[in-house]
Protein backbone atom coordinates (compact mmCIF):
# COMPACT_ATOMS: atom_id res chain seq x y z
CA UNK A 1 1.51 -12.11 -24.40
CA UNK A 2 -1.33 -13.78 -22.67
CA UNK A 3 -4.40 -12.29 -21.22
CA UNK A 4 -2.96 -12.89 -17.47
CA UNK A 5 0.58 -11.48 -18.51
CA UNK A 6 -1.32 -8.19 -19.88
CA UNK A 7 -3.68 -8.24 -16.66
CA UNK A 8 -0.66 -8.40 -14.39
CA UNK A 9 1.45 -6.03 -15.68
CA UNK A 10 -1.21 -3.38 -15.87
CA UNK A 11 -2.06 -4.16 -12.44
CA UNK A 12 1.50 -3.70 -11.34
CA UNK A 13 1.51 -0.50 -13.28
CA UNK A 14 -1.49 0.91 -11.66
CA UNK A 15 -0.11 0.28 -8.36
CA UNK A 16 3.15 2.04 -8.72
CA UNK A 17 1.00 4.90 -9.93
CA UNK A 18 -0.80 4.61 -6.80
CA UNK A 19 2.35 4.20 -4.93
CA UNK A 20 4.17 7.09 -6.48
CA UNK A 21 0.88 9.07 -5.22
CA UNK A 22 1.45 8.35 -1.83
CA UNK A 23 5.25 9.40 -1.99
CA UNK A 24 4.30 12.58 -3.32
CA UNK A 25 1.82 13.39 -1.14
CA UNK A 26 3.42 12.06 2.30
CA UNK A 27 7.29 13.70 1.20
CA UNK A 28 8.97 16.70 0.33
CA UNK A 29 11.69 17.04 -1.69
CA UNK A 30 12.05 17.23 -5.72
CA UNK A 31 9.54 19.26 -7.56
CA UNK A 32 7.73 16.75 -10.24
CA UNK A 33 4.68 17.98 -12.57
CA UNK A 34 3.57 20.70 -9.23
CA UNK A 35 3.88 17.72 -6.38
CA UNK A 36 6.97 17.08 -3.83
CA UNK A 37 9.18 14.03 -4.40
CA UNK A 38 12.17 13.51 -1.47
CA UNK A 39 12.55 10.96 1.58
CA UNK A 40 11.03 13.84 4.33
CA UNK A 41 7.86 13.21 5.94
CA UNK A 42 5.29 15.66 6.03
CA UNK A 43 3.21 16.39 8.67
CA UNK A 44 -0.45 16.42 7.50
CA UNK A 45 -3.42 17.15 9.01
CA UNK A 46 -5.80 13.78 9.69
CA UNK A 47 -8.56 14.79 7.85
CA UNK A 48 -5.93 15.49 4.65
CA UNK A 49 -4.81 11.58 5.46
CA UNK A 50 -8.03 10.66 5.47
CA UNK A 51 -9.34 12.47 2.28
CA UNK A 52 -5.42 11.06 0.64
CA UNK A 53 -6.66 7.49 1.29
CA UNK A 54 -10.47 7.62 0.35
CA UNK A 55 -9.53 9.29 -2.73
CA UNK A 56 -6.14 7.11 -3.53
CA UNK A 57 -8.82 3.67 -2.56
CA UNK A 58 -11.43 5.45 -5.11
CA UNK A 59 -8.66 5.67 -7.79
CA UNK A 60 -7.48 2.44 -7.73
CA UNK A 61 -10.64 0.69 -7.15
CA UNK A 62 -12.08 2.59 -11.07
CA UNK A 63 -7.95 1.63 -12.57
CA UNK A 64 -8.69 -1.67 -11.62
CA UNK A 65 -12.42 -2.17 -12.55
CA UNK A 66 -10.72 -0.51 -15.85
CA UNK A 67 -7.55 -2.51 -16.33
CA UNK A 68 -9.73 -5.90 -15.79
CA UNK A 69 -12.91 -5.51 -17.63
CA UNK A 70 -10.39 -4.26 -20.64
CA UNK A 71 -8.38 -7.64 -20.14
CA UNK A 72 -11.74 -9.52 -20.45
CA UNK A 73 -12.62 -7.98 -23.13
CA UNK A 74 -9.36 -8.21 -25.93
CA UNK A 75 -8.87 -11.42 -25.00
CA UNK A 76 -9.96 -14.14 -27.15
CA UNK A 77 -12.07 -15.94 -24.65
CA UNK A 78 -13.76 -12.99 -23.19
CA UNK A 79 -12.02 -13.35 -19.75
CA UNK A 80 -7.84 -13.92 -18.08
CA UNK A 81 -7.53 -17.53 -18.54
CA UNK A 82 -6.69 -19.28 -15.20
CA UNK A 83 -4.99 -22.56 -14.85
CA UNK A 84 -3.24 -24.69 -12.12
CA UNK A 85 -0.28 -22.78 -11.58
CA UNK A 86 -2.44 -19.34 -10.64
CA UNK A 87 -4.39 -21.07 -8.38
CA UNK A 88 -1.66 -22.26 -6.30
CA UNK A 89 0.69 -19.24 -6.92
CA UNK A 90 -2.86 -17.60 -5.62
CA UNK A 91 -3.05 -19.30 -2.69
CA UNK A 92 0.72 -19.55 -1.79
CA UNK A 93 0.31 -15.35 -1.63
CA UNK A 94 -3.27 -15.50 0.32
CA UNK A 95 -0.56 -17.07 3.18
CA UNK A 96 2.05 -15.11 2.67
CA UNK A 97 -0.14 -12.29 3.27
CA UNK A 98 -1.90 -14.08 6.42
CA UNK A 99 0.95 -14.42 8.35
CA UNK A 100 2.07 -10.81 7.28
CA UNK A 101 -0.97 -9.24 8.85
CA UNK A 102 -0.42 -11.87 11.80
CA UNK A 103 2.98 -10.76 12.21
CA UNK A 104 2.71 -7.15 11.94
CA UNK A 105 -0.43 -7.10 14.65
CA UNK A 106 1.95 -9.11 16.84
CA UNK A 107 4.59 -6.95 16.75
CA UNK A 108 2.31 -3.45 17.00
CA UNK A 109 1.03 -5.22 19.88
CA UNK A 110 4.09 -6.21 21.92
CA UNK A 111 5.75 -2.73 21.26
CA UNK A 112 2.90 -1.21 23.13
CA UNK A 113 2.72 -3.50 25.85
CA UNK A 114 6.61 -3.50 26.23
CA UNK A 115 6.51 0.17 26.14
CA UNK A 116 4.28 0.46 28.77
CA UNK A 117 5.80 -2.36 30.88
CA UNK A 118 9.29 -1.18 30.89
CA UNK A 119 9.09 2.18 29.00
CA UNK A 120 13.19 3.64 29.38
CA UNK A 121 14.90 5.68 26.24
CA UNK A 122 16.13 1.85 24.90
CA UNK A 123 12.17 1.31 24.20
CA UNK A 124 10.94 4.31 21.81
CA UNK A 125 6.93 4.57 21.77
CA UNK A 126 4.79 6.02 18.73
CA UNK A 127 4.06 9.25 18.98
CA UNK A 128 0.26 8.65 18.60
CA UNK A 129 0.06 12.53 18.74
CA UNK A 130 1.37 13.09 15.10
CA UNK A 131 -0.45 11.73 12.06
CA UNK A 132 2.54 10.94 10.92
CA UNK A 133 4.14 9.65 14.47
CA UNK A 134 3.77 5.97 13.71
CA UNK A 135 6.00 6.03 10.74
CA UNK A 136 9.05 8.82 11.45
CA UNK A 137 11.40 7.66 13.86
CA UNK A 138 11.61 10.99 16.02
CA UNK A 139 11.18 11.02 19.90
């Protein structure tokens, strides 16, 4: 397996960890190893949202700074070897997530403006009053 295979499925694994965080801390449900697994959203405090992300961003920020400089260093030429095909599977992604972000902002942005054009119980708003408002679907 090449250096970039090794670096890419570590990365992958490191982000499911970080992923499977998230779900344990935002749900409740199953009992796993003393956290909460299950598809119901908590409500959480902000500054326990806050402190979730800083320390989830910490985490993955040392995995990764881990996961590459350990890449570097068993491969034979001292770093992930690069060619062609990265670069434009690399830049093909860099768009993709462009017009993701562009997407999403437009469509956060019309739902506000629709709901405060036309409001009506067709048109549900986030409830901005919940930490968790934005992403349960209750009135």
């Amino acid at each position: 397996m090449s250096g970039t295979e090794r670096y890419a499925w570590a990365s992958l694994l490191v982000w499911l960890t970080a992923l499977a965080f998230l779900f344990a801390k935002f749900t409740t449900g199953i009992e796993v190893f003393g956290s909460s697994l299950g598809l119901t959203i908590v409500e959480l405090p902000a500054a326990k949202l806050l402190g979730t992300y800083v320390s989830l961003t910490i985490f993955v920020i040392v995995l990764e700074s881990i996961v590459a400089s350990v890449t570097a260093t068993v491969g034979q030429t001292g770093r992930v070897d690069k060619d062609e095909r990265d670069d434009r599977i690399n830049a093909r992604a860099n768009l993709a997530a462009y017009w993701f972000v562009a997407a999403a902002l437009n469509i956060i942005v019309m739902h506000v403006l629709a709901s405060a054009a036309f409001g009506g119980p067709w048109n549900r708003q986030f409830n901005l009053s919940s930490t968790s408002g934005i992403a349960s679907s209750t009135r």
